[in-house]
C-alpha atoms as a PDB file:
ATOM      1  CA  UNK A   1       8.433  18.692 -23.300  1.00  0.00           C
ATOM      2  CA  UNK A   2       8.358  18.992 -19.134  1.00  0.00           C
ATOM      3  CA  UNK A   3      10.406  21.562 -18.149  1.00  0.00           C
ATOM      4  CA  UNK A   4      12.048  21.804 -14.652  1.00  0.00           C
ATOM      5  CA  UNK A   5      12.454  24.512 -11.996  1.00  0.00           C
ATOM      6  CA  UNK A   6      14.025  25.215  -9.095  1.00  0.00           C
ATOM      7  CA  UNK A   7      11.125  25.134  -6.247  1.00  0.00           C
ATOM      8  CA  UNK A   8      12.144  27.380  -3.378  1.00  0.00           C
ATOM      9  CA  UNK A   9       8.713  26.473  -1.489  1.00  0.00           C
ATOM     10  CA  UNK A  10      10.143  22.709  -1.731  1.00  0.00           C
ATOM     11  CA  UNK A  11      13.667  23.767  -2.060  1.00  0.00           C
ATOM     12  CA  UNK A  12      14.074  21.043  -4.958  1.00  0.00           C
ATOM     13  CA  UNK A  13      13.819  20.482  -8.593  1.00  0.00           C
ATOM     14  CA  UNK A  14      10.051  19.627  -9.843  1.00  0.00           C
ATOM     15  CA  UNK A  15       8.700  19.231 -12.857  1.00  0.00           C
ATOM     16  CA  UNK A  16       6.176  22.387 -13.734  1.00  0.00           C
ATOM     17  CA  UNK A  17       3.553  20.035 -13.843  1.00  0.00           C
ATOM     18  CA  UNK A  18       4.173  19.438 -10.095  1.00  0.00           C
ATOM     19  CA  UNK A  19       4.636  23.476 -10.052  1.00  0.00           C
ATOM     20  CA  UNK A  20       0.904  23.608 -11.810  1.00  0.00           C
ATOM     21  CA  UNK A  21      -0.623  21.555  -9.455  1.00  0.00           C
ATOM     22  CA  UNK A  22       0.426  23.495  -6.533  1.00  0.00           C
ATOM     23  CA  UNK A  23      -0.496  26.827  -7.930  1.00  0.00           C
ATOM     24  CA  UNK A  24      -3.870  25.881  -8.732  1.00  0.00           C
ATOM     25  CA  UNK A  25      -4.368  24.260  -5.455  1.00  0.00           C
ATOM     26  CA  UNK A  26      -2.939  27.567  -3.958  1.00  0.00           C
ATOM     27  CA  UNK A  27      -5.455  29.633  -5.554  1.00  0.00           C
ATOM     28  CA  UNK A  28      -8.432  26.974  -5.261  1.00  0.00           C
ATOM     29  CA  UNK A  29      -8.904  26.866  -8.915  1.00  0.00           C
ATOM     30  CA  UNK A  30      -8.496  22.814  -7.894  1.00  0.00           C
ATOM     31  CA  UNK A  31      -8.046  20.608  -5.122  1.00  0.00           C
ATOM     32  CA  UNK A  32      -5.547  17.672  -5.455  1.00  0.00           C
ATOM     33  CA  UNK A  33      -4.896  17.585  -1.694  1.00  0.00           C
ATOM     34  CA  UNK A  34      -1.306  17.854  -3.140  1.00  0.00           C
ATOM     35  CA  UNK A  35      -0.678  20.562  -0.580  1.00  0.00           C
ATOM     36  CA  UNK A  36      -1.016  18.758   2.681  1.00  0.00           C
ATOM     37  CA  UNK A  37       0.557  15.709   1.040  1.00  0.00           C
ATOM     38  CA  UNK A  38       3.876  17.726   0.391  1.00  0.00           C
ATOM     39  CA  UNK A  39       3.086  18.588   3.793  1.00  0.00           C
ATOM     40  CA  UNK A  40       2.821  22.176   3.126  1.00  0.00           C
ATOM     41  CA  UNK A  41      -0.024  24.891   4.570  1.00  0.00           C
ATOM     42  CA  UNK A  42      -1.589  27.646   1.606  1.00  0.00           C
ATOM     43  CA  UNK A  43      -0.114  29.924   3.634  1.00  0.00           C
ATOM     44  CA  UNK A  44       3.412  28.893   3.351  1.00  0.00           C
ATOM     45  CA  UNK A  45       2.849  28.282  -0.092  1.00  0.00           C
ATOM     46  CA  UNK A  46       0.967  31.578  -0.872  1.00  0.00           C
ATOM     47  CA  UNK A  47       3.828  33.314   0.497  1.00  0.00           C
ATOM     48  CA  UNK A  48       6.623  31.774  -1.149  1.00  0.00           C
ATOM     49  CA  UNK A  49       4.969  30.897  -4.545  1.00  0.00           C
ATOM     50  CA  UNK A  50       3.632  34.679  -5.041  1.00  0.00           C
ATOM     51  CA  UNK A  51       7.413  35.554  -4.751  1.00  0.00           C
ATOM     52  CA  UNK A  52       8.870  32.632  -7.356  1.00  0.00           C
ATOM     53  CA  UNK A  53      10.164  33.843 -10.602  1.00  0.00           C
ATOM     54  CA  UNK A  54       9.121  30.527 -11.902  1.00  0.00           C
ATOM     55  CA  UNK A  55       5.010  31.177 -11.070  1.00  0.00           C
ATOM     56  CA  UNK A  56       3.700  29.728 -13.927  1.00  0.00           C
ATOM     57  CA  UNK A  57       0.477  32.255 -14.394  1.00  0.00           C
ATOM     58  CA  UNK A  58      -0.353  35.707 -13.067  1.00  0.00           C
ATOM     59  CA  UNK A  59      -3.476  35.776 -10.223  1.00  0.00           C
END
């Protein structure tokens, strides 16, 4: 079953899936280009996802 989250990087409900992809895209463990298609920079997203209550995995 997907779950859903409150993003505060996107300031919207995703899906975790969505949540995954930008984590491991964040840490370079795999490049879907999903960042600069959500129009978002690592660092923006390093900064806020570190922070997220929802971060779906420790570094």
């Amino acid at each position: 079953m997907e779950e859903d989250y409150y993003c505060p990087l996107l300031n919207k409900v995703i899906q975790l899936g969505l949540c995954m992809d930008i984590n491991y895209e964040r840490t370079k463990i795999a490049n879907f280009n999903i960042l600069p298609e959500l129009g978002i920079n690592k660092e923006e997203a390093d900064q806020c996802c570190t922070k997220c209550p929802h971060l779906p995995f420790k570094k």
